[in-house]
Protein backbone atom coordinates (compact mmCIF):
# COMPACT_ATOMS: atom_id res chain seq x y z
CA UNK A 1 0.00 0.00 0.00
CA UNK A 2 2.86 2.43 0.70
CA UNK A 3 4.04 1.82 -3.13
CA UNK A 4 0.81 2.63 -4.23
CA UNK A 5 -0.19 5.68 -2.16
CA UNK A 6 3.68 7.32 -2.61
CA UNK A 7 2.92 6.75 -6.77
CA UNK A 8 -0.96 8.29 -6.55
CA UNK A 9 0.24 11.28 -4.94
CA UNK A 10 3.21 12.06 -7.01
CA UNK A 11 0.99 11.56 -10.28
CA UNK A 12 -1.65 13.81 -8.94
CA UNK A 13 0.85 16.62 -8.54
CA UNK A 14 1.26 16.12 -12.10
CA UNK A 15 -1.74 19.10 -12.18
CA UNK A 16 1.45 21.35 -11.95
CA UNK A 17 1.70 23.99 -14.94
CA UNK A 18 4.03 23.71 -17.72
CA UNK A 19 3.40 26.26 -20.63
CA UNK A 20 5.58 29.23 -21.83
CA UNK A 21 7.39 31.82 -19.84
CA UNK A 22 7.70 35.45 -19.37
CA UNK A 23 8.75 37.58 -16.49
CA UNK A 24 9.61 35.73 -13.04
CA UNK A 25 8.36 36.84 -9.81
CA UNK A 26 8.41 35.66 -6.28
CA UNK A 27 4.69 35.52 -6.68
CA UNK A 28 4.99 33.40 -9.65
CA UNK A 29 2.42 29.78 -9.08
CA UNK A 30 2.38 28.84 -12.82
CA UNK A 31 5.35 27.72 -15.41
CA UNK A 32 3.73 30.49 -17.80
CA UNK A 33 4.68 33.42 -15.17
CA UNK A 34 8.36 32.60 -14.93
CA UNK A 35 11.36 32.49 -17.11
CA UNK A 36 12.75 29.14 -17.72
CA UNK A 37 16.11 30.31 -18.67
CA UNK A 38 16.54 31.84 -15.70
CA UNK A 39 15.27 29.10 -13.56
CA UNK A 40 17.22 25.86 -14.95
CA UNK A 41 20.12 25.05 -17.45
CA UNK A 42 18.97 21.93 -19.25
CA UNK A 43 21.76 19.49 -19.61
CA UNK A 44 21.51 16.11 -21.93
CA UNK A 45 18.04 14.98 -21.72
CA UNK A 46 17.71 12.77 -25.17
CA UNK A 47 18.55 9.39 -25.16
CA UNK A 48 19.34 8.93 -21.02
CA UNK A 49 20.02 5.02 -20.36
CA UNK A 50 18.27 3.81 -17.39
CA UNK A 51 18.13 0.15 -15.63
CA UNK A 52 14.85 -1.62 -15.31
CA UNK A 53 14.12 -5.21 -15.51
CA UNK A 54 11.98 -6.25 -17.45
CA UNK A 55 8.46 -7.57 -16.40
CA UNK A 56 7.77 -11.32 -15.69
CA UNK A 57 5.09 -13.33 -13.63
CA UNK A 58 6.90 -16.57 -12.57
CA UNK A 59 4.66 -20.34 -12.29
CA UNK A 60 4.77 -19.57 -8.36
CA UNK A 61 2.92 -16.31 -8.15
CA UNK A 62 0.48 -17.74 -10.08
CA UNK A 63 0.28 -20.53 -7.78
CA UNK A 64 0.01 -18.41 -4.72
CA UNK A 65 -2.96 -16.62 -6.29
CA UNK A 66 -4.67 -20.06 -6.64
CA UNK A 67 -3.84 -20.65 -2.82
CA UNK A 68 -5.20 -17.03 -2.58
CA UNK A 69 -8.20 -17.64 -3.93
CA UNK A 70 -8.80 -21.22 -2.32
CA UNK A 71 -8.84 -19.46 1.12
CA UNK A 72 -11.21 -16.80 0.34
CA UNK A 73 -13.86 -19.37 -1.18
CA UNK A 74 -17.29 -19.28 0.77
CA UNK A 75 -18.05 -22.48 2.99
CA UNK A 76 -21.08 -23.41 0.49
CA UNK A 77 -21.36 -26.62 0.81
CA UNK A 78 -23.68 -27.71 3.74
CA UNK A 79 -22.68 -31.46 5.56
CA UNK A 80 -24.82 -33.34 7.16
CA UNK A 81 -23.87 -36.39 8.09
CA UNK A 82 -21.21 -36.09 10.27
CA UNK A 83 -19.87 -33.79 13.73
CA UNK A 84 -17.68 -30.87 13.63
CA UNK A 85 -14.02 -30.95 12.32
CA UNK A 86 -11.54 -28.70 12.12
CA UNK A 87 -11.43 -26.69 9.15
CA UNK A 88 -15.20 -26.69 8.84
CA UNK A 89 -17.40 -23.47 8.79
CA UNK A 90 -19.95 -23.62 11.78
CA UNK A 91 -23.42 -21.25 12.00
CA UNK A 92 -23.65 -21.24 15.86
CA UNK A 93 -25.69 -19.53 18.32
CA UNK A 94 -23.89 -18.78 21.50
CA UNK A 95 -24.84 -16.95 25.15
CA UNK A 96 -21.37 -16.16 27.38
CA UNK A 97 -22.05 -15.82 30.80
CA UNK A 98 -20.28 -15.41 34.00
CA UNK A 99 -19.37 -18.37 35.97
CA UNK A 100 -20.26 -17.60 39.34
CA UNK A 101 -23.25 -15.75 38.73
CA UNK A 102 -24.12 -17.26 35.79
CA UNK A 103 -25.26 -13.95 34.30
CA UNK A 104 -24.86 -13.02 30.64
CA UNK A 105 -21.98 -10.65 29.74
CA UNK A 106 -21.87 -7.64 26.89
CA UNK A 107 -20.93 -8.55 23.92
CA UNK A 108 -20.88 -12.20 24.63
CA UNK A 109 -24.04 -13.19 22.48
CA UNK A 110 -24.92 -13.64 19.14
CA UNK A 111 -26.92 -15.82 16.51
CA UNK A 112 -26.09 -16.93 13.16
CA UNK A 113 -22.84 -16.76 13.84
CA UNK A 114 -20.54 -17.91 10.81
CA UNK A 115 -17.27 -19.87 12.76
CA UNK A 116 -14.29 -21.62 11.48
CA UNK A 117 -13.26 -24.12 13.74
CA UNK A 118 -9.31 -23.86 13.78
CA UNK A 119 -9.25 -19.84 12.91
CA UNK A 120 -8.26 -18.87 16.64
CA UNK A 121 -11.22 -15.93 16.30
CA UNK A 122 -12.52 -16.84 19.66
CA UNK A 123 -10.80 -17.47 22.71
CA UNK A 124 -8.55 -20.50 24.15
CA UNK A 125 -11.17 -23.81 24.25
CA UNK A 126 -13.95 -22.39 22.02
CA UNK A 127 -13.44 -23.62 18.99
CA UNK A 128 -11.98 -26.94 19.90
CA UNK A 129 -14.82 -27.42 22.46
CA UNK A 130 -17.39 -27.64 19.30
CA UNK A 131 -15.17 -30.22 17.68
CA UNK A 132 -17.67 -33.21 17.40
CA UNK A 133 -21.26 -31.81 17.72
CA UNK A 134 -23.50 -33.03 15.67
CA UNK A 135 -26.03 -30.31 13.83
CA UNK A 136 -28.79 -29.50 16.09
CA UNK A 137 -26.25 -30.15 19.22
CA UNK A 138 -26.11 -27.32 22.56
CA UNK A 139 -22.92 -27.63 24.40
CA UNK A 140 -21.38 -25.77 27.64
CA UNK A 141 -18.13 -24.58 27.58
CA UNK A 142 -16.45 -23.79 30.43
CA UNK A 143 -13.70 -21.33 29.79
CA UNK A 144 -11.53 -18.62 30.91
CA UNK A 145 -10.69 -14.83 29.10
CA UNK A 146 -7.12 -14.02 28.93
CA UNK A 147 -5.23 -12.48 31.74
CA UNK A 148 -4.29 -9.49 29.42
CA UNK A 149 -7.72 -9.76 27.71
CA UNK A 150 -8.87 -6.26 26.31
CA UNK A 151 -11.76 -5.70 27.95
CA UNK A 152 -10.82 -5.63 32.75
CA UNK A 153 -14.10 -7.06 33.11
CA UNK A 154 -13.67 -10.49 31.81
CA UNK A 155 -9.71 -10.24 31.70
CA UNK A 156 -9.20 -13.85 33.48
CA UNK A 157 -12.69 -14.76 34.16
CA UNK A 158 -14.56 -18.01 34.02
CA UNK A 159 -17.14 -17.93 31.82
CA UNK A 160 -19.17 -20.36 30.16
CA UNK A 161 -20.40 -20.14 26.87
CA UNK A 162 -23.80 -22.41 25.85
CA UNK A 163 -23.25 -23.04 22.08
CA UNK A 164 -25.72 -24.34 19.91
CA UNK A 165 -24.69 -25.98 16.29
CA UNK A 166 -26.89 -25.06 13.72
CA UNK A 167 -25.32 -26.08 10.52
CA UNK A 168 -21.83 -27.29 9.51
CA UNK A 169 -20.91 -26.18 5.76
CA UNK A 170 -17.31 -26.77 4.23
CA UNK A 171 -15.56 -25.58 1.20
CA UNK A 172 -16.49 -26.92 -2.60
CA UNK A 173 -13.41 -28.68 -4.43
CA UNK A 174 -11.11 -26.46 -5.95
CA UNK A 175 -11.91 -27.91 -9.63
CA UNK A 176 -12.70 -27.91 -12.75
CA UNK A 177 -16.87 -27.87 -11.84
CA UNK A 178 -15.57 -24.91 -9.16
CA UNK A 179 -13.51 -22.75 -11.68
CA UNK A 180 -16.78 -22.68 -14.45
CA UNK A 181 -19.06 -21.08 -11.76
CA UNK A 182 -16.38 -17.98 -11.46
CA UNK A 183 -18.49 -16.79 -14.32
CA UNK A 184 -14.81 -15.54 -16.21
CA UNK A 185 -15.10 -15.41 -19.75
CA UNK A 186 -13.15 -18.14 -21.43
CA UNK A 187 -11.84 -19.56 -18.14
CA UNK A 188 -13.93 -22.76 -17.37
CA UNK A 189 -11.47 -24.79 -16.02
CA UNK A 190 -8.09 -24.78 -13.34
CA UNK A 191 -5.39 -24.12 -16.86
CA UNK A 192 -7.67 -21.43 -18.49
CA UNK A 193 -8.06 -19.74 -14.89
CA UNK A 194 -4.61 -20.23 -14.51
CA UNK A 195 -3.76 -18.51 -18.09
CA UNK A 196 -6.23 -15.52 -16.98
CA UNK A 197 -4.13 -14.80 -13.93
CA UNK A 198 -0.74 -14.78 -15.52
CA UNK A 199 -2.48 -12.16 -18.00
CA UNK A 200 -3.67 -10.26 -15.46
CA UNK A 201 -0.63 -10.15 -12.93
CA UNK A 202 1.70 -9.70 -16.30
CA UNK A 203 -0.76 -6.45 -16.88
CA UNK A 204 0.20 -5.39 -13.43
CA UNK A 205 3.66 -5.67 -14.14
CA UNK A 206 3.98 -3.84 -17.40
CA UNK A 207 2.23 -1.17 -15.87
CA UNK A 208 4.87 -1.13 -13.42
CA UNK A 209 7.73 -1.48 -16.08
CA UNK A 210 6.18 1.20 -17.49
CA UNK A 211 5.86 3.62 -14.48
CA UNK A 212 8.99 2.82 -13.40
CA UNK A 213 10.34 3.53 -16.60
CA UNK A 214 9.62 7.04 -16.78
CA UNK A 215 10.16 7.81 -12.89
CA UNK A 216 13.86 6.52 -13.94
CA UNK A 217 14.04 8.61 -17.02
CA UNK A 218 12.79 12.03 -15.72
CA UNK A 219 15.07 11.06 -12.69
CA UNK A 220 18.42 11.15 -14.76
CA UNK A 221 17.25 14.03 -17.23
CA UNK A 222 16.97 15.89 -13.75
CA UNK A 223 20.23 15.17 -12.64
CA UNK A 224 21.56 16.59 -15.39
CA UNK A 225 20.40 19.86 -14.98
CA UNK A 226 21.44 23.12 -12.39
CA UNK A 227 18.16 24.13 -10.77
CA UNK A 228 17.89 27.77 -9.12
CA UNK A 229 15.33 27.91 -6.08
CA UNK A 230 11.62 28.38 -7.56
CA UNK A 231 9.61 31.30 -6.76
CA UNK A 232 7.87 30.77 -3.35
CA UNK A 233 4.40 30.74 -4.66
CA UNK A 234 5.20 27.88 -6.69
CA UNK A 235 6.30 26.04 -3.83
CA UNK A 236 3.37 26.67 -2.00
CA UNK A 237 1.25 25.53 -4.78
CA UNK A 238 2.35 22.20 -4.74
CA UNK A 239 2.71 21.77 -1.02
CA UNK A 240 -1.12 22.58 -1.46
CA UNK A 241 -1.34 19.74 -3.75
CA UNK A 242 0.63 17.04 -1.64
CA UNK A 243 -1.81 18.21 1.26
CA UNK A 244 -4.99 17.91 -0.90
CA UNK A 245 -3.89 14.14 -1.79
CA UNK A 246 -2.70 13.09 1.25
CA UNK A 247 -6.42 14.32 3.23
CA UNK A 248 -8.35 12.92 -0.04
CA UNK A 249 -6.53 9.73 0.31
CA UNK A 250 -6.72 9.07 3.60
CA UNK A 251 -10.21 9.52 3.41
CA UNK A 252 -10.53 7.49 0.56
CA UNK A 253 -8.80 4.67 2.32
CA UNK A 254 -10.56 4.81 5.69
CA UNK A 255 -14.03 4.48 3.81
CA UNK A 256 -13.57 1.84 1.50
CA UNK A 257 -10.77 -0.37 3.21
CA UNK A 258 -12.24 0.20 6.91
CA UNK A 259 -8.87 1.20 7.52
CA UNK A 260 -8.37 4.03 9.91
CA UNK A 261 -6.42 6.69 8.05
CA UNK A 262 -5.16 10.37 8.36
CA UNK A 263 -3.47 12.89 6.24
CA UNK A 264 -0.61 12.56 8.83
CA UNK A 265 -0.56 8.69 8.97
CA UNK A 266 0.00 9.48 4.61
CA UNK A 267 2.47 11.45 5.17
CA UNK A 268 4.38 9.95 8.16
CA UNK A 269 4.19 6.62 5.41
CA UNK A 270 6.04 8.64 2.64
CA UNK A 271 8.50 9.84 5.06
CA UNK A 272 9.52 6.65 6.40
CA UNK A 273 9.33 5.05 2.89
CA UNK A 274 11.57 7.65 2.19
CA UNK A 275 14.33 7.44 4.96
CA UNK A 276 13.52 10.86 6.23
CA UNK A 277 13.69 11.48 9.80
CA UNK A 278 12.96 15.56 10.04
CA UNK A 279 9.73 17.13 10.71
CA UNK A 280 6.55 16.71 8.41
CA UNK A 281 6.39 20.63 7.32
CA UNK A 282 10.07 20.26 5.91
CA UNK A 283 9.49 17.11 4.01
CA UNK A 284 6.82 18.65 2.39
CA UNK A 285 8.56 22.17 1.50
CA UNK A 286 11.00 20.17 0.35
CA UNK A 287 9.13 17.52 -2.13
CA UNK A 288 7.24 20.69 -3.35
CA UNK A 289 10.52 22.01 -4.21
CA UNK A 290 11.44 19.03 -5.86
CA UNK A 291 8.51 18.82 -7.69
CA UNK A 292 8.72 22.61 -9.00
CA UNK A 293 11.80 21.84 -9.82
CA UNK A 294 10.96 19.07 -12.13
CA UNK A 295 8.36 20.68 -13.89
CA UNK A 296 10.49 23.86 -13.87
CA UNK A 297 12.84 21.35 -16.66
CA UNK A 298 10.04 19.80 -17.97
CA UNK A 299 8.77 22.98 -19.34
CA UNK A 300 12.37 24.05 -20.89
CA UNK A 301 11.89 20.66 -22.32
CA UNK A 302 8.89 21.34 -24.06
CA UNK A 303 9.89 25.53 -25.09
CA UNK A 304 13.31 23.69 -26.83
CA UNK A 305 11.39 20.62 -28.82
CA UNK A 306 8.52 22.77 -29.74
CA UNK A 307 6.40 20.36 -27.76
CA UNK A 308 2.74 22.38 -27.82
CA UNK A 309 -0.94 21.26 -26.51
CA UNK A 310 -3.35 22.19 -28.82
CA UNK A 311 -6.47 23.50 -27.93
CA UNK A 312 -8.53 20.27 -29.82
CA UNK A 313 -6.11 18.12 -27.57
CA UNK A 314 -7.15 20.16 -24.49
CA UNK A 315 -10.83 19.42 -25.67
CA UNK A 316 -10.78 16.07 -25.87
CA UNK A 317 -9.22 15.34 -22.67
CA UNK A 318 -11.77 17.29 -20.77
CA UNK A 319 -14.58 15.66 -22.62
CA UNK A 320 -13.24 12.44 -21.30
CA UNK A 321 -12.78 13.48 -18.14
CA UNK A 322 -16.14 15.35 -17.91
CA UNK A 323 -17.97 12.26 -19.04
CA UNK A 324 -16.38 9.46 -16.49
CA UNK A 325 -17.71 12.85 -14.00
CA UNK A 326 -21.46 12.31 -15.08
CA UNK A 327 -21.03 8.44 -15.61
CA UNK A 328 -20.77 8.50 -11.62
CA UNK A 329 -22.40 11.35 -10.76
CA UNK A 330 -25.97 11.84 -8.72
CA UNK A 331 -28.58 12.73 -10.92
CA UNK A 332 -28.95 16.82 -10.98
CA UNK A 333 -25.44 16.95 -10.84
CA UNK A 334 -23.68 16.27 -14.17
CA UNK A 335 -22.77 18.92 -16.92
CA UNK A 336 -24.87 19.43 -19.20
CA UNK A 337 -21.76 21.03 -21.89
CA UNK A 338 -17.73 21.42 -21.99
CA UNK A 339 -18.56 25.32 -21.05
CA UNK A 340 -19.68 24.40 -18.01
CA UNK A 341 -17.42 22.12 -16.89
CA UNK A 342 -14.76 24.25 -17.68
CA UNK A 343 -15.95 27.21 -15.07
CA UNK A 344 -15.57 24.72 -12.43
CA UNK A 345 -11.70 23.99 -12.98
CA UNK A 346 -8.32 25.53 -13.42
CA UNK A 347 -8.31 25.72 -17.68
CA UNK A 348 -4.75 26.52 -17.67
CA UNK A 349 -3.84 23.52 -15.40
CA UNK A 350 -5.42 21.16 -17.25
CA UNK A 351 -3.38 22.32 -20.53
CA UNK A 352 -0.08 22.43 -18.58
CA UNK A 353 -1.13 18.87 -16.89
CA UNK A 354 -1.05 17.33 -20.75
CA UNK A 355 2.09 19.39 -21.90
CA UNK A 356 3.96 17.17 -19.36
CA UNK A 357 2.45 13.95 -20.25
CA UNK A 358 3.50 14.31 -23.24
CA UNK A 359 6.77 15.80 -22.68
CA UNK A 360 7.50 12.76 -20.74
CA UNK A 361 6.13 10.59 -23.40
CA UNK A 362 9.04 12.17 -25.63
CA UNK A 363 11.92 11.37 -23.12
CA UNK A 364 10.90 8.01 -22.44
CA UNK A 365 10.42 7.09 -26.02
CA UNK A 366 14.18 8.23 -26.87
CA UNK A 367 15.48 6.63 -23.64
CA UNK A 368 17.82 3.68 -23.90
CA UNK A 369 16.39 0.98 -21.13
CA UNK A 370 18.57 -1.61 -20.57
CA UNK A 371 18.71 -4.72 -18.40
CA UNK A 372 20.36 -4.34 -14.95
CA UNK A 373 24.07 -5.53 -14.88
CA UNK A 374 24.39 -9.34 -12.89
CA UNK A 375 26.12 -9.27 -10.15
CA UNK A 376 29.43 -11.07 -10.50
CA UNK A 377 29.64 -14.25 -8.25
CA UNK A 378 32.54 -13.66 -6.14
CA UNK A 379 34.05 -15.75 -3.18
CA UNK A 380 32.94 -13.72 -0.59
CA UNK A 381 29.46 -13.59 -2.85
CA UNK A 382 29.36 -17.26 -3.03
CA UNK A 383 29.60 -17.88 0.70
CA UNK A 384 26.90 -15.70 1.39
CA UNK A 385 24.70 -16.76 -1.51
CA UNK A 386 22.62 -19.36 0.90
CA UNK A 387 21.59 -16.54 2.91
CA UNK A 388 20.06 -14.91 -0.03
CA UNK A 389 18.33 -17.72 -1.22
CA UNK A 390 16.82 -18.31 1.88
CA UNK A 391 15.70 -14.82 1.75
CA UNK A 392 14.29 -15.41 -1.93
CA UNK A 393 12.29 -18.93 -0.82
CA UNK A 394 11.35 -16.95 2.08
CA UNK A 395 9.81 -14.09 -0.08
CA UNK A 396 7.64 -16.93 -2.68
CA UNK A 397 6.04 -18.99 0.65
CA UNK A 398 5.33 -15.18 1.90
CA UNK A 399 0.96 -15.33 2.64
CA UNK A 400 -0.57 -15.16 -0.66
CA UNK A 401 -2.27 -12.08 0.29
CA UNK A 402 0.70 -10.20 0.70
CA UNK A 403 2.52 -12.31 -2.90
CA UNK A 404 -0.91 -11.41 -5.33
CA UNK A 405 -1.13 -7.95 -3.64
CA UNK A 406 -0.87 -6.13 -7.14
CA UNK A 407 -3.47 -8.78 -8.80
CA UNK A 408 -6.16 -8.74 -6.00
CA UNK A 409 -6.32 -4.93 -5.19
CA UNK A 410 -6.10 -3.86 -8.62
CA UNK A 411 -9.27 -2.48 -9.05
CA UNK A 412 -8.73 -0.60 -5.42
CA UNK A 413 -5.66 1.32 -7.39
CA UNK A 414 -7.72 2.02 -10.45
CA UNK A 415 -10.58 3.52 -8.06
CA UNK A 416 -7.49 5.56 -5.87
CA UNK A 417 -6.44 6.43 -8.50
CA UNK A 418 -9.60 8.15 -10.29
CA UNK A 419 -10.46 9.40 -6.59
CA UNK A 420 -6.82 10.92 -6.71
CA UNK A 421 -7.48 12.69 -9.60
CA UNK A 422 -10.99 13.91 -9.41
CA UNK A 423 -9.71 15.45 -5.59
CA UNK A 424 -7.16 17.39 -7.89
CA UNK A 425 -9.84 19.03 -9.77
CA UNK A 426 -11.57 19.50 -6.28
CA UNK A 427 -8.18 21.33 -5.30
CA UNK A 428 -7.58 23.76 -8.82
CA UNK A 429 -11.45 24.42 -7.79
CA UNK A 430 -10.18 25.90 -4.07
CA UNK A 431 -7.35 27.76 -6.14
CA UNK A 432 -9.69 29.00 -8.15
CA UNK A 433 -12.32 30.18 -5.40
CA UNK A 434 -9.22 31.62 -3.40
């Protein structure tokens, strides 16, 4: 998640401008109020190498999705002609109550409870205790809470729980007959499903490649440039921006994931993904300087290659972008025409925000990419190497949440994503207002 949140934020400051240049000021917020010349000295920016491997899915990341998805299947299958085992699901009503006063506690009753015997949810003796009812079977367990159990009422306290089976469902066989009910087109057995999720994590990984690609590329045209500090206003602009993003993703994250986020918890993530050890307000002054900075060269770029945005090009992104708006907006609130969508945003921004694309589109196109060098095996190397490997096995048995991460939250990037970038319009909107 860090990966992903550190890469929405840095593409939604891509709302920075980049157009021509005139006089510069300290008030200066835009590219088109300073003068580049003034502001950077371009050094070689066409044909940069850069290192990136190249994408691959190996056989046992797709396996670990299949494990994946094995342990998220429902329990549909209902038994009935046997007890409890471990490993099945169990609907269960249940009453806790105190031991000596035999009085039920808060929070300690339920019915229709969904249980898997073995997954440690309950307390020491619970689950094990329901190992051999049969369906239809009430049992007493006689337990005791933790000593350092959350709650100092029943912290160490004999309880006893009366548990009542009410059905005992296990897992359908991962199969053939399983894999045709997915209801994935083309994929109606374990190969075909197993085709489907190479394609899908390969997907991931070229967009990675890709990403990665021009991070590198704009990285090394940078370095090869002498930067002079950028007028204050433009500094504060994109603090402002890395601000916005950081509250709208938070937010974003603590509604949909049920994960409890701030703006500071964002930040304090980028900061430690980032080594930095200094106070929040200085790691964002100086990322905003960064950032001016690169869009400061990005725009001397563009002035040198006669590298324009067109005013049909400007359309026809912001009729795209207006209609995914009023594909997911409440009736009563869509535009009704490209004139009115454009008095709600920052014009200028939006033609500045394509300049770059495609000024970065330029550079990474006449890049060199190569492979990374091997390391060479050494003696010392050698003696070391089982260590590493042990570190690689390590990695593949990791959980197969953590191993299919960029497969099975996917469509959770696409949507931060689109929520990043529709919170930048929100923010040109507050620029505009103030």
């Amino acid at each position: 998640m860090k990966k992903r949140l550190a890469a929405i934020i840095a593409a939604a400051c891509v709302t920075a401008s980049l157009a021509g240049c005139s006089g510069t000021s300290k008030d200066a917020a835009y590219i088109k109020d300073v003068n580049l010349s003034k502001l950077v000295t371009l050094g070689e920016y066409n044909g940069v190498t850069v290192e990136v491997a190249s994408p691959e899915v190996t056989d046992s990341e797709v396996e670990s999705y299949l494990t994946y998805m094995q342990s998220t299947m429902a329990a549909s299958v209902e038994v009935t002609d046997r007890a409890v085992e471990s490993g099945d699901t169990v609907n269960i009503d249940y009453e806790g109550k105190m031991a000596d006063t035999m009085e039920a506690f808060d929070g300690g009753t339920a019915q229709g409870y969904d249980l898997v015997i073995g997954s440690g949810q309950f307390i020491d003796g619970f689950e094990d205790g329901l190992i051999g009812a049969q369906v239809g079977e009430t049992r007493d367990l006689n337990l005791k809470f933790p000593e350092n159990y959350g709650s100092s009422d029943l912290a160490g306290k004999d309880v006893v729980f009366t548990v009542t089976v009410n059905k005992i469902s296990v897992k359908p066989p991962f199969d053939d007959a399983y894999v045709a009910t997915l209801g994935i087109e083309n994929v109606s057995n374990i190969d075909q499903l197993k085709e489907y999720i190479k394609n899908r994590l390969m997907e991931e990984a070229q967009s990675s490649y890709d990403s990665e690609v021009q991070s590198k590329v704009v990285e090394a045209v940078k370095n090869n440039c002498m930067f002079k500090n950028p007028p204050q206003a433009m500094i504060d602009r994109f603090t402002e921006v890395y601000n916005n993003q950081a509250d709208q993703l938070a937010s974003f994250y603590s509604a949909n994931y049920g994960t409890s986020m701030t703006s500071d918890s964002v930040i304090s993530m980028l900061m430690s993904q980032d080594g930095y050890t200094g106070e929040a307000t200085e790691y964002m002054n100086q990322k905003a300087i960064e950032t001016a900075e690169q869009y400061i060269m990005l725009a001397a770029i563009a002035e040198k290659e006669n590298i324009t945005v067109t005013d049909e090009d400007l359309d026809a992104d912001l009729e795209e972008t207006m209609a995914n708006i009023n594909s997911s907006a409440a009736d009563g609130s869509t535009y009704e025409s490209l004139d009115a969508y454009k008095e709600t945003i920052d014009v200028e921004n939006q033609r500045e925000r394509l300049l770059s694309k495609k000024v970065i589109e330029f550079l990474t196109a006449n890049a060199n990419v190569v492979e990374p060098a091997k390391e060479e095996i050494t003696e010392d190397s050698a003696e070391e190497a089982p260590a590493e490997e042990t570190t690689e096995e390590t990695a593949e048995e990791a959980t197969a949440e953590e191993t299919t991460e960029k497969a099975t939250e996917e469509t959770a990037t696409e949507e931060a994503t689109e929520e990043a970038a529709d919170s930048s319009e929100e923010a040109s909107k507050a620029e505009e207002n103030n």
